[in-house]
Protein backbone atom coordinates (compact mmCIF):
# COMPACT_ATOMS: atom_id res chain seq x y z
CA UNK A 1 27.86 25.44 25.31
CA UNK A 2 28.53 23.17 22.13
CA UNK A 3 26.21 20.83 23.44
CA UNK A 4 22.93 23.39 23.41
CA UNK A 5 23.90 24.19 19.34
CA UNK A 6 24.17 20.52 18.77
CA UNK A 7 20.91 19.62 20.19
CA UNK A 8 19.08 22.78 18.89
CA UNK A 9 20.72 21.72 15.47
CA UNK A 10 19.29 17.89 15.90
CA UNK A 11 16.20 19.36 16.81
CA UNK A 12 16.03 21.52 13.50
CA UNK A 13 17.07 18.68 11.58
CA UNK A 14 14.56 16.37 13.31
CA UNK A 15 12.01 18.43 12.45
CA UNK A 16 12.92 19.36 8.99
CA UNK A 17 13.29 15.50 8.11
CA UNK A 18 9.71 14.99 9.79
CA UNK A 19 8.43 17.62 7.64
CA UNK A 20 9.51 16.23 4.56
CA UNK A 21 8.42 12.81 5.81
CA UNK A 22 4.55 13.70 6.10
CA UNK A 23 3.97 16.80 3.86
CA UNK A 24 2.51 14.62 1.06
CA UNK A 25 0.08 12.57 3.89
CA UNK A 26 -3.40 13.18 4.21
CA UNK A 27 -5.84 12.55 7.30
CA UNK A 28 -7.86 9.50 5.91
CA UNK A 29 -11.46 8.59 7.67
CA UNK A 30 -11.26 6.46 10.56
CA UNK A 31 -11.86 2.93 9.31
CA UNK A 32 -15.02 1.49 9.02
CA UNK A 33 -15.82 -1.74 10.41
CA UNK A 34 -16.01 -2.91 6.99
CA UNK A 35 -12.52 -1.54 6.25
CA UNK A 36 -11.31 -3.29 9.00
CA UNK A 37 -12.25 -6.73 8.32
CA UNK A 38 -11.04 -5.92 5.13
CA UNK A 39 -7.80 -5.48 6.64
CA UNK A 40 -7.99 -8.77 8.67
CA UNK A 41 -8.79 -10.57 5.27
CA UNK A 42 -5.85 -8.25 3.83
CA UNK A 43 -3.45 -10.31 6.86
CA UNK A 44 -5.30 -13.77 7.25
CA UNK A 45 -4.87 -14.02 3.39
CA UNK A 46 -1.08 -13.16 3.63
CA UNK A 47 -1.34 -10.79 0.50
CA UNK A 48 2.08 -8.87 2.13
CA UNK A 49 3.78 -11.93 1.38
CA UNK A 50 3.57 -10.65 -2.49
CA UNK A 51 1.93 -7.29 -2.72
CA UNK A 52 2.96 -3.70 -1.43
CA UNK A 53 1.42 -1.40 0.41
CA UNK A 54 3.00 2.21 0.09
CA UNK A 55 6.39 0.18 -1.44
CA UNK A 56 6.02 -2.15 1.72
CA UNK A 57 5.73 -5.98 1.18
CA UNK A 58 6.66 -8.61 -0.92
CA UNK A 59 7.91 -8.14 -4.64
CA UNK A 60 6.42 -10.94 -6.85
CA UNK A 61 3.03 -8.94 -7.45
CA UNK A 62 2.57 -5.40 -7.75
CA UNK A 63 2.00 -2.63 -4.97
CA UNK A 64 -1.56 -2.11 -4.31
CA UNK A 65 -1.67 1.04 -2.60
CA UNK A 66 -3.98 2.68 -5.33
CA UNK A 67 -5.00 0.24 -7.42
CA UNK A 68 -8.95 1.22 -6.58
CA UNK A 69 -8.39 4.57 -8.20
CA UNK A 70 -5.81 2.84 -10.89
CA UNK A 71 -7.74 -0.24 -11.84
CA UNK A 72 -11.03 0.50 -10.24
CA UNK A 73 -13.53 -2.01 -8.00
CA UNK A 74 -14.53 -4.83 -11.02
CA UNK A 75 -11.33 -5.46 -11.83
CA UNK A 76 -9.96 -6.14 -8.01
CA UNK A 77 -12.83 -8.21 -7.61
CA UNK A 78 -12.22 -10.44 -11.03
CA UNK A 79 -8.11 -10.85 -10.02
CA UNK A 80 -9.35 -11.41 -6.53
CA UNK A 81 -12.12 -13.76 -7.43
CA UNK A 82 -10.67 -15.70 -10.23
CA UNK A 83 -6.45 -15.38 -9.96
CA UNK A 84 -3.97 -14.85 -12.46
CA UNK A 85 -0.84 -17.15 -14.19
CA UNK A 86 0.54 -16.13 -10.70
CA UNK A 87 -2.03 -14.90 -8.57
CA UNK A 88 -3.84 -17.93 -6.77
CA UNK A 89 -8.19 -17.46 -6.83
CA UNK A 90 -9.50 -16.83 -3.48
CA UNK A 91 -12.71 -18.16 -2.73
CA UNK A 92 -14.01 -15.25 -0.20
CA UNK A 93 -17.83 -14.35 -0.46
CA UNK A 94 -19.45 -11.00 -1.32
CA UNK A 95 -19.43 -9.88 1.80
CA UNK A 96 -15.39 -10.57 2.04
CA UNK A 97 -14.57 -9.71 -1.38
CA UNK A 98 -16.63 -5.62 -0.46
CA UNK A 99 -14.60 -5.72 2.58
CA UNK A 100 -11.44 -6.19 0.87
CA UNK A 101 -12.12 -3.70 -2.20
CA UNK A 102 -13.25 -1.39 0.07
CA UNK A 103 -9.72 -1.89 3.14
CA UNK A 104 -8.01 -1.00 -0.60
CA UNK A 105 -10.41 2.31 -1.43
CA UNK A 106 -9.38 3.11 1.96
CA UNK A 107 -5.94 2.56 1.45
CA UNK A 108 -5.69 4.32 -1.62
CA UNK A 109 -7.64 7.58 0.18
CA UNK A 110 -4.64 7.74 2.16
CA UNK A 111 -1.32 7.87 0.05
CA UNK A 112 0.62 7.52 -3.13
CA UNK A 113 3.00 4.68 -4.06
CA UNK A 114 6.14 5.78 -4.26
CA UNK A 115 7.25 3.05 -6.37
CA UNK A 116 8.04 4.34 -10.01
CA UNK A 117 6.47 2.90 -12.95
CA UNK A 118 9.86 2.20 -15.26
CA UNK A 119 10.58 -0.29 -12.47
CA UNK A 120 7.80 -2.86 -12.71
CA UNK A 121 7.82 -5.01 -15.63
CA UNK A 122 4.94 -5.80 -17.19
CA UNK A 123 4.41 -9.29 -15.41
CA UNK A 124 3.83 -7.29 -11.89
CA UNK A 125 6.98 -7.44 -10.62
CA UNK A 126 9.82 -5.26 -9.78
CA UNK A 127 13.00 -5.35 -11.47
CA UNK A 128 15.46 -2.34 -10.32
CA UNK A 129 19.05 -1.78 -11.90
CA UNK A 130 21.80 -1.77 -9.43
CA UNK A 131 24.24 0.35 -9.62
């Protein structure tokens, strides 16, 4: 009999803890095929290796998940296009460089960062106090 209130309790927690997972996520528009070979350049450029997406990723540049409504389009093109002190230039064409602003658009559509702003310095990168 113990068993039945344990599960049913699980279950309620389960679903509880989904709720609270998702209630902040909105349905985003299928991808384009533009958004997707955004993505692919997103991957076959590595950008993980020091950017976030939704807190997810490296940690030496800063998360990206809504930098289009943030920074807006011109100025992901000019630290795409031309680098930073610590951002290498990428050499992708129009067509590549629309593709990628426009994966991040989508990206941004879907979700906030849940990163908080007192923990990235003002070089890009995180820096969180331990306890």
């Amino acid at each position: 009999m113990w068993m039945r209130y344990a599960l049913a309790a699980l279950s309620v927690c389960f679903v509880a803890g989904s709720w609270f997972a998702y209630r902040g996520a909105s349905t985003n528009a299928p991808a384009s095929n533009q958004v997707r070979q955004g993505m692919r350049l997103w991957q076959g450029n590595n950008c993980t290796a020091c950017h976030q997406l939704y807190g997810l990723g490296g940690y030496m540049g800063p998360d990206l998940t809504n930098v289009h409504s943030d920074k807006g389009e011109a100025r992901i093109r000019t630290f795409v296009r031309y680098g930073t002190g610590r951002m290498p230039a990428h050499a992708m064409s129009d067509a590549e460089l629309d593709a990628l602003v426009a994966f991040l658009g989508w990206v941004d559509r879907s979700g906030r960062s849940r990163v908080p702003q007192e923990a990235v310095h003002w070089t890009g990168t995180y820096h969180f106090e331990q306890p």
